[in-house]
C-alpha atoms as a PDB file:
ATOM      1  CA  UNK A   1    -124.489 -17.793 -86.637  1.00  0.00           C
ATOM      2  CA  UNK A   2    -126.793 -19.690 -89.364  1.00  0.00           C
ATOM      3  CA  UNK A   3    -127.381 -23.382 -88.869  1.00  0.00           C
ATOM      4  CA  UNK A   4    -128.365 -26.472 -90.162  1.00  0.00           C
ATOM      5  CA  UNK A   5    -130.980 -29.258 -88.611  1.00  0.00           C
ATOM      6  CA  UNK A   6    -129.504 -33.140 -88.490  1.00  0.00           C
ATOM      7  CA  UNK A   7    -131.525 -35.523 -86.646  1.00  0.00           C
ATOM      8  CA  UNK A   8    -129.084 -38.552 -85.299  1.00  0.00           C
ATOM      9  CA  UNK A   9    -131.721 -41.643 -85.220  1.00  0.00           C
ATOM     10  CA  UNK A  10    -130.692 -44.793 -83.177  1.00  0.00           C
ATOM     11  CA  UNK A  11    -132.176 -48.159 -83.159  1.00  0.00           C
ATOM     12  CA  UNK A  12    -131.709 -51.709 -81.085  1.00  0.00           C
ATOM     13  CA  UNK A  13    -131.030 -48.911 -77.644  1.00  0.00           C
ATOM     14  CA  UNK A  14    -132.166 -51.173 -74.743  1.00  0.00           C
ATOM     15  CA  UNK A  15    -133.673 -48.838 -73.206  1.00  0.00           C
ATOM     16  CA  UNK A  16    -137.448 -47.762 -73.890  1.00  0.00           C
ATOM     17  CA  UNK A  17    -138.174 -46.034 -77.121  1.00  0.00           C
ATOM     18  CA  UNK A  18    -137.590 -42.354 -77.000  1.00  0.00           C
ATOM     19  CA  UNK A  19    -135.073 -42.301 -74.310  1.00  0.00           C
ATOM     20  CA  UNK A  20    -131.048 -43.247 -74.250  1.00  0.00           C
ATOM     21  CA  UNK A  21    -129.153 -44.434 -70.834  1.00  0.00           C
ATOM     22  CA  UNK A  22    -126.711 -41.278 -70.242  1.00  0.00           C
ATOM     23  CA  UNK A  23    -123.001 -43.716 -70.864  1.00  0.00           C
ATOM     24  CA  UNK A  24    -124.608 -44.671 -74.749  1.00  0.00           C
ATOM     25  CA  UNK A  25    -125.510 -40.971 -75.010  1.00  0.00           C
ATOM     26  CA  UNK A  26    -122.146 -40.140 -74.578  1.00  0.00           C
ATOM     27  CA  UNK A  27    -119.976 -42.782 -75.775  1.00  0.00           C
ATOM     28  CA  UNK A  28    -121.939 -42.065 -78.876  1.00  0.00           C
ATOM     29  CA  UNK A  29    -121.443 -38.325 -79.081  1.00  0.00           C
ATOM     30  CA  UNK A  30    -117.536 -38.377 -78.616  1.00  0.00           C
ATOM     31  CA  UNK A  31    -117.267 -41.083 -81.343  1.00  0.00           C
ATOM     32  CA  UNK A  32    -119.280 -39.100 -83.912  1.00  0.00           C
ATOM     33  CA  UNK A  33    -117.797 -35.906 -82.755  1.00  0.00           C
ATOM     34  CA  UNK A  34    -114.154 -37.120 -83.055  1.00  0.00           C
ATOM     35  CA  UNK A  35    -115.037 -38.601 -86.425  1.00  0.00           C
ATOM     36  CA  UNK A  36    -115.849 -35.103 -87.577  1.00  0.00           C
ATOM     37  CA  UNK A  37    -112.926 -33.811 -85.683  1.00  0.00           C
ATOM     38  CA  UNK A  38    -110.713 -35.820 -87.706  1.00  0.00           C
ATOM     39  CA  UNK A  39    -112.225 -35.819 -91.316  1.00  0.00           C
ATOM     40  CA  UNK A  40    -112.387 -31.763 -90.973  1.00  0.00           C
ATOM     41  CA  UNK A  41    -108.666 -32.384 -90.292  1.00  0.00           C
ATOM     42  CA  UNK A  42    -107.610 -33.894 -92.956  1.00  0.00           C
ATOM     43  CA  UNK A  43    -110.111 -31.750 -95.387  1.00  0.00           C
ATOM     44  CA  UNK A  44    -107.951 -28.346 -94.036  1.00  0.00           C
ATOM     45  CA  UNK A  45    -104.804 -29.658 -93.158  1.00  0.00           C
ATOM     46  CA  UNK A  46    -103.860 -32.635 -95.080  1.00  0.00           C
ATOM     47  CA  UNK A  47    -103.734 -34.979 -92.217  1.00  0.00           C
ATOM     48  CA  UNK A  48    -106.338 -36.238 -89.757  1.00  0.00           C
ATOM     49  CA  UNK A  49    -104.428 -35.940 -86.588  1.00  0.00           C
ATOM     50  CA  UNK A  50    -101.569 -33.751 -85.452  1.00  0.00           C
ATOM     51  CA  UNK A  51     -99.709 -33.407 -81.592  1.00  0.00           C
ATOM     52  CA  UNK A  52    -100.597 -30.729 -79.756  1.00  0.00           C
ATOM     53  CA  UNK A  53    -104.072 -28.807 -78.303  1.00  0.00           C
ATOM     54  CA  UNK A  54    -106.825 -28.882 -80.717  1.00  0.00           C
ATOM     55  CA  UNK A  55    -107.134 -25.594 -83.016  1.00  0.00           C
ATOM     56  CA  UNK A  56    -110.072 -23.326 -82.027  1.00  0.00           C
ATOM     57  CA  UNK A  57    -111.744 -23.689 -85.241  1.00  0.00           C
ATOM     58  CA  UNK A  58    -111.977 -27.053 -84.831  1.00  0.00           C
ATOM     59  CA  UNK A  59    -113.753 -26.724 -82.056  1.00  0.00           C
ATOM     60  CA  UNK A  60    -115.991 -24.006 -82.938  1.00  0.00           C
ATOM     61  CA  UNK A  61    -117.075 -26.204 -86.418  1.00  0.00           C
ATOM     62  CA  UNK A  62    -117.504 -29.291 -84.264  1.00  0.00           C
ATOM     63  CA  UNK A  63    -119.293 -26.965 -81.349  1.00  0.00           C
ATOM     64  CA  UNK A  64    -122.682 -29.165 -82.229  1.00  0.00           C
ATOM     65  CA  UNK A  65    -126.075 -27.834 -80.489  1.00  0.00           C
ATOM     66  CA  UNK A  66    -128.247 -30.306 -79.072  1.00  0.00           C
ATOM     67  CA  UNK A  67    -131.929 -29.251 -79.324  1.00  0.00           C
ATOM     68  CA  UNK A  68    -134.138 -32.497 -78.760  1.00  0.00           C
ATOM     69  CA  UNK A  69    -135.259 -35.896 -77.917  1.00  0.00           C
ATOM     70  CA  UNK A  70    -137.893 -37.221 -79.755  1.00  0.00           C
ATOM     71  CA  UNK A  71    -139.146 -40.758 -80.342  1.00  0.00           C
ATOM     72  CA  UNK A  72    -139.539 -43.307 -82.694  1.00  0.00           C
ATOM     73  CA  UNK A  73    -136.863 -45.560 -81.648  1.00  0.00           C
ATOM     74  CA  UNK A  74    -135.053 -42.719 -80.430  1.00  0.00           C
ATOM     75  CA  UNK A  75    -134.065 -39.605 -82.277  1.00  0.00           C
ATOM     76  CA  UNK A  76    -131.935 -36.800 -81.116  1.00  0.00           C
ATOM     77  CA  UNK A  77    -132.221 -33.373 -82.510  1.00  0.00           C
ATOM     78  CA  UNK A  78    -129.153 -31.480 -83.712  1.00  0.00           C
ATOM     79  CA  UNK A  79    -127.819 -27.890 -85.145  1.00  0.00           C
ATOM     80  CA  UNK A  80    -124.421 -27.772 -86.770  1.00  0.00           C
ATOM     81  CA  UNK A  81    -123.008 -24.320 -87.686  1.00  0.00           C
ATOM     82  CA  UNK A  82    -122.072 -23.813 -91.215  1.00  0.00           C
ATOM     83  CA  UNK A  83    -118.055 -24.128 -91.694  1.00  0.00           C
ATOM     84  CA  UNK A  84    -117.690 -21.047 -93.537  1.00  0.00           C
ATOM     85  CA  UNK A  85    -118.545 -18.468 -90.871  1.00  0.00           C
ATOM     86  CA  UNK A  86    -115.985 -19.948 -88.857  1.00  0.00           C
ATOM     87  CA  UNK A  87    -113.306 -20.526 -91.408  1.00  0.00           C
ATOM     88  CA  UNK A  88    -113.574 -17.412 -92.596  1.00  0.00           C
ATOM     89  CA  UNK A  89    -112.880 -15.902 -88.682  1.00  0.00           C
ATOM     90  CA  UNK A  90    -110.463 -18.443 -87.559  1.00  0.00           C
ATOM     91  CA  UNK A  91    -108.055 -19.611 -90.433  1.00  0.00           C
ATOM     92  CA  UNK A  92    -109.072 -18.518 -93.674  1.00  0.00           C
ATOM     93  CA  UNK A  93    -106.992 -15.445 -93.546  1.00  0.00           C
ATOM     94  CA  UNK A  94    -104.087 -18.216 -92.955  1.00  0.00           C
ATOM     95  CA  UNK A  95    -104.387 -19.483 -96.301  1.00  0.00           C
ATOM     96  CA  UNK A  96    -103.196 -23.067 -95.182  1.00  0.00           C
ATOM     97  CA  UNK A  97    -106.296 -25.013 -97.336  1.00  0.00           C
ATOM     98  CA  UNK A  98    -105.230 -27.439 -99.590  1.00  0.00           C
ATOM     99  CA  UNK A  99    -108.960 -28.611-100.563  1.00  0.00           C
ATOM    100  CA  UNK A 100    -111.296 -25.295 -99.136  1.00  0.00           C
ATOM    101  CA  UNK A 101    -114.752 -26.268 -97.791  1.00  0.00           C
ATOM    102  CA  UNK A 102    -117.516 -25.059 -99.231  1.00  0.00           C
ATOM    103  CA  UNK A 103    -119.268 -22.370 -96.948  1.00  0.00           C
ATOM    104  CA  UNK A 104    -121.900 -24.014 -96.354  1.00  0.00           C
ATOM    105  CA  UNK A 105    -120.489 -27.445 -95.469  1.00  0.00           C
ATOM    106  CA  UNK A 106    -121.251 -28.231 -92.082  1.00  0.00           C
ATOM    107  CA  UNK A 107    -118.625 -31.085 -89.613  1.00  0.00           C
ATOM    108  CA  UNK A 108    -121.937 -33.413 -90.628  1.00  0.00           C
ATOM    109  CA  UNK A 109    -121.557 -32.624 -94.044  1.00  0.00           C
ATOM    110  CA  UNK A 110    -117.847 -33.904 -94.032  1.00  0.00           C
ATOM    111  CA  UNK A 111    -118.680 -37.234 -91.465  1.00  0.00           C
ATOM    112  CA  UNK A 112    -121.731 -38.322 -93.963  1.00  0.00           C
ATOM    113  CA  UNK A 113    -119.191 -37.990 -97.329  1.00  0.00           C
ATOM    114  CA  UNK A 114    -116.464 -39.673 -95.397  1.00  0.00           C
ATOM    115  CA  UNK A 115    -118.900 -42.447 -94.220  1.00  0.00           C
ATOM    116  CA  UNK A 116    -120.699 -42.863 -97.584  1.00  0.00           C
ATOM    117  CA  UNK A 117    -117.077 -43.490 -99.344  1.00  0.00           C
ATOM    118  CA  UNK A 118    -116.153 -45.456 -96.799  1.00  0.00           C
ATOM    119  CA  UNK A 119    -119.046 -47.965 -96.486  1.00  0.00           C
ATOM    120  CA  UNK A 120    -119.151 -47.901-100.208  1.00  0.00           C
ATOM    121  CA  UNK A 121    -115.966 -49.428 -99.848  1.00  0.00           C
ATOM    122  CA  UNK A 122    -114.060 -46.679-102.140  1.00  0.00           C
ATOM    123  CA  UNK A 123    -110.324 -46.867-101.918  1.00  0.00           C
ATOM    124  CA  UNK A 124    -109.342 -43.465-103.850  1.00  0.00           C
ATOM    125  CA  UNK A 125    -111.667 -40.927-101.772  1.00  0.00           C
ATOM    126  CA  UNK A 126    -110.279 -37.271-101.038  1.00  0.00           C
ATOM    127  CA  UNK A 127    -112.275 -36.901 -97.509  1.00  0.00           C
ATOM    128  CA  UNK A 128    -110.279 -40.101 -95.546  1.00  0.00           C
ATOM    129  CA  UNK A 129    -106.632 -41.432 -94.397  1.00  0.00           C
ATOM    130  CA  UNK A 130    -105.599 -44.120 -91.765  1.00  0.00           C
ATOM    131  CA  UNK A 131    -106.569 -41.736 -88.913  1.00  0.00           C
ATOM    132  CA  UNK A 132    -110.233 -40.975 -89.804  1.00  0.00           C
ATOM    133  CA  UNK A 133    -110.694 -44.406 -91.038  1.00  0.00           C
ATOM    134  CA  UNK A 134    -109.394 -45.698 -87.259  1.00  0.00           C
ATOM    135  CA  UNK A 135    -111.864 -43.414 -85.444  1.00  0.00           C
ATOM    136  CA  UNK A 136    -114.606 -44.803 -87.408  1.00  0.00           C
ATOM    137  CA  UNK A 137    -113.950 -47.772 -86.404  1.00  0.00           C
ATOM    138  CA  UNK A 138    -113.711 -46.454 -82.463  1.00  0.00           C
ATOM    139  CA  UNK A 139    -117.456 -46.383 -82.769  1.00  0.00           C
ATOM    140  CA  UNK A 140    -117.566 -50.542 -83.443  1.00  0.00           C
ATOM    141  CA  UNK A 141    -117.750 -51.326 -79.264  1.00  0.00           C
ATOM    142  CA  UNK A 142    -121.510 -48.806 -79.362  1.00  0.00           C
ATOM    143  CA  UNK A 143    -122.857 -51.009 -81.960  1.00  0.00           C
ATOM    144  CA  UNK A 144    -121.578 -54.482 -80.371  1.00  0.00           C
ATOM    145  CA  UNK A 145    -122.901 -52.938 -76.599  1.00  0.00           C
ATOM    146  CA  UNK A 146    -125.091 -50.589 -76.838  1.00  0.00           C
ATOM    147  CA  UNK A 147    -127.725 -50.198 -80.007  1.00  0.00           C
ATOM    148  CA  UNK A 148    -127.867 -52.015 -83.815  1.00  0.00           C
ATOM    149  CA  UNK A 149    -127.760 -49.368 -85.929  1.00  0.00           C
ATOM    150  CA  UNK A 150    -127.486 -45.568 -86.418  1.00  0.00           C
ATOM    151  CA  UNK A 151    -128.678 -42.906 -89.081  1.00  0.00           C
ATOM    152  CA  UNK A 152    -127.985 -39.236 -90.332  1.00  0.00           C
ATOM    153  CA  UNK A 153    -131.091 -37.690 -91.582  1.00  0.00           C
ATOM    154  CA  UNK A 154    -131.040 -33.793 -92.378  1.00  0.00           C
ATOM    155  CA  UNK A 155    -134.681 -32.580 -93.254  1.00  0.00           C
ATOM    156  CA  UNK A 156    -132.628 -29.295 -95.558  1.00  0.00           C
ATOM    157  CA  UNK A 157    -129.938 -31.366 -96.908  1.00  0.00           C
ATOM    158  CA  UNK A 158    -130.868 -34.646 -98.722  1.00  0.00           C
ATOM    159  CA  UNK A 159    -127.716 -35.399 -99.720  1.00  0.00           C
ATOM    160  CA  UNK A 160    -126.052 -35.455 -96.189  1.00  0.00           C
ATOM    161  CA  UNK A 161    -126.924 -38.659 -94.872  1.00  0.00           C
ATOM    162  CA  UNK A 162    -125.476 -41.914 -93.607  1.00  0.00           C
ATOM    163  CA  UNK A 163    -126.256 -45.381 -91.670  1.00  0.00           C
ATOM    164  CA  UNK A 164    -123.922 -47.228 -89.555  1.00  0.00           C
ATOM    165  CA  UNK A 165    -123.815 -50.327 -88.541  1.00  0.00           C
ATOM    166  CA  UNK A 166    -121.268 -53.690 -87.559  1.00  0.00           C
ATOM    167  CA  UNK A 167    -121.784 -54.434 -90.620  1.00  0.00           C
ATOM    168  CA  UNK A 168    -120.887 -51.278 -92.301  1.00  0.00           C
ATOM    169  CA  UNK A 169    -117.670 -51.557 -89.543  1.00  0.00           C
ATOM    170  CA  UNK A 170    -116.259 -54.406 -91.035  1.00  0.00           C
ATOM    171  CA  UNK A 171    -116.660 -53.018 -94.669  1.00  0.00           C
ATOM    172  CA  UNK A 172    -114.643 -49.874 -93.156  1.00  0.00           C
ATOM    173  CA  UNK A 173    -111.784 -52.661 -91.501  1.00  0.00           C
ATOM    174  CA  UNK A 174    -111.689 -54.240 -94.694  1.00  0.00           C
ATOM    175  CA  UNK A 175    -110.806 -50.630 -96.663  1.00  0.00           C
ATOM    176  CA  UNK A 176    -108.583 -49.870 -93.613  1.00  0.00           C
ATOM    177  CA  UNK A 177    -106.243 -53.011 -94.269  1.00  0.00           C
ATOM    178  CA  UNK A 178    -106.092 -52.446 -98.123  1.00  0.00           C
ATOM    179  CA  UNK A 179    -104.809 -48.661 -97.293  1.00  0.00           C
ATOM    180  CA  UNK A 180    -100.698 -48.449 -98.478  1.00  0.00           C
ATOM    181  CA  UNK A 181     -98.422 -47.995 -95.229  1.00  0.00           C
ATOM    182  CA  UNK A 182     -97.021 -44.576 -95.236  1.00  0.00           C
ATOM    183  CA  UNK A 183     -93.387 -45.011 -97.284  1.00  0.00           C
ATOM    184  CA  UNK A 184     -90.257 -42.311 -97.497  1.00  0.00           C
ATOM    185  CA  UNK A 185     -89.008 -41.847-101.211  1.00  0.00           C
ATOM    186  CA  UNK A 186     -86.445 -40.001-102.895  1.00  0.00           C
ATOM    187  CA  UNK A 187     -88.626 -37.415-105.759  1.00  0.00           C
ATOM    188  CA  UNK A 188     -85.843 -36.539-108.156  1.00  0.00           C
ATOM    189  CA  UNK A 189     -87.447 -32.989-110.226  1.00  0.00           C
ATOM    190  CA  UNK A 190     -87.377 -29.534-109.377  1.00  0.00           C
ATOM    191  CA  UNK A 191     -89.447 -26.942-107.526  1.00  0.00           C
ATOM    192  CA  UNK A 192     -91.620 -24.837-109.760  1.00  0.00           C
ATOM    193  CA  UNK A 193     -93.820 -23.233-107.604  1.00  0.00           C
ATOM    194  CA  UNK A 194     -93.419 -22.582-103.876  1.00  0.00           C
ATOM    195  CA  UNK A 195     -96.483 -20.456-101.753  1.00  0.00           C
ATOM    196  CA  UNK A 196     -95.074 -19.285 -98.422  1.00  0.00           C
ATOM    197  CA  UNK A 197     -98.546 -18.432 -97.556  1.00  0.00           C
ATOM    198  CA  UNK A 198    -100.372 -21.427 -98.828  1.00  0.00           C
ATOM    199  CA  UNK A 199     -97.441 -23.625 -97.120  1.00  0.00           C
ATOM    200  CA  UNK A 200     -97.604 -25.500-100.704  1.00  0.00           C
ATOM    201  CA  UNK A 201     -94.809 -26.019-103.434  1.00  0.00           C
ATOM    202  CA  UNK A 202     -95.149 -27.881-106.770  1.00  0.00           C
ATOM    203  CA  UNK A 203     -92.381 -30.517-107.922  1.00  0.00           C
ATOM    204  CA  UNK A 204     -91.925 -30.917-111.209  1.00  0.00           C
ATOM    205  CA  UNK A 205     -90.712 -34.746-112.368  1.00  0.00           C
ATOM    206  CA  UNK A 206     -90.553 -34.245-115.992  1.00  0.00           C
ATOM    207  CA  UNK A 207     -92.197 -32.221-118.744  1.00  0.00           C
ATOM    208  CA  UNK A 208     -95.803 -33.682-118.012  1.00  0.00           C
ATOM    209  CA  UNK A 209     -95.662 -34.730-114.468  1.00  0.00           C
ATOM    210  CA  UNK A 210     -95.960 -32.660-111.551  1.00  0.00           C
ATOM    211  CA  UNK A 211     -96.557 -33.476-107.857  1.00  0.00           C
ATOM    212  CA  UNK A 212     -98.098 -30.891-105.466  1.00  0.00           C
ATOM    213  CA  UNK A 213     -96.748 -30.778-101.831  1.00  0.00           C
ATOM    214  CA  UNK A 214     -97.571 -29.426 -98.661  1.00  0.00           C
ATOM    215  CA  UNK A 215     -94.238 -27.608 -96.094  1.00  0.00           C
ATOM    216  CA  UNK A 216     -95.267 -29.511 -92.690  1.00  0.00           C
ATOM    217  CA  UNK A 217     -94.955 -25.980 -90.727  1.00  0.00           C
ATOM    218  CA  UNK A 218     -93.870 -28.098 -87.814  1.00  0.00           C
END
């Protein structure tokens, strides 16, 4: 299985350069790993979390291999396998996408989008909800206790990149409040369209409106 090469670099540890005490190395990992969790979530199924166990390709895309400890305040090493190998395997034949990832996305290619709208503070973004948006902010307690800031850096993929901070956390608060609260309404139209196998349908509210929809299988 291809991957690609992140490298997760994080400054203010109190510890000596090049090393991380083993409670920040893991608060830290969960946090960024249920970020990812939850943005790849919402990419594939329209919401960010969901009851019951976590689907295996979820775990499989957010299956991240550590390789490395380097220094220079301290860096750790990372491979992430590329979504599409394991889309294609585990729920592609489903046909339940409403936005597909690209095959080469990686989970780190959907945390650094999701942070970059986030910290820039960009209200109408398709890679967030109220549930990524609160595990984001689950991270806030490693930067008040444990280290100042942290940074995505991938050496193949420019583009994929992010910094985190508390005060990047209280830019993400501050888009978390302005969020609408999830409302019931009545849609009067009718259906046009209605995929069994995409669980989607299409509502039509006059003759230039339409509304896509997703059947919650549940």
């Amino acid at each position: 299985m291809k991957t690609i090469k992140y490298q997760l670099k994080i400054k203010g540890l109190q510890s000596r350069e090049g090393t991380i005490n083993v409670h920040a190395l893991i608060e830290l990992l969960q946090q960024i790993t249920s970020c990812a969790e939850h943005g790849l979530r919402f990419a594939i199924e329209g919401m960010s979390a969901k009851q019951g166990p976590t689907p295996s390709w979820l775990e499989k895309s957010t299956d991240l291999i550590f390789t490395g400890l380097e220094t220079g305040s301290t860096v750790l090493d990372f491979e992430a396998p590329l979504l599409g190998d394991i889309l294609s395997e585990n729920i592609a034949q489903q046909d339940l996408f409403i936005k597909q990832p690209e095959p080469d996305d990686t989970a780190f290619s959907y945390i650094s989008r999701v942070i970059q709208d986030t910290t820039a503070e960009k209200l109408e973004s398709d890679y967030y909800d109220a549930g990524v948006l609160t595990s984001l902010l689950m991270i806030k307690p490693f930067f008040q206790n444990r280290a100042s800031e942290v940074e995505l850096y991938s050496p193949d993929r420019k583009n994929e990149k992010f910094s985190l901070n508390l005060s990047m956390m209280e830019k993400i608060e501050r888009l978390k409040v302005s969020l609408p609260e999830p409302r019931v309404s009545i849609i009067s139209g009718y259906l046009n369209q209605i995929q069994h196998s995409r669980k989607q349908f299409q509502l039509v509210i006059d003759e230039k409106q339409t509304i896509p929809g997703r059947i919650d299988e549940e």
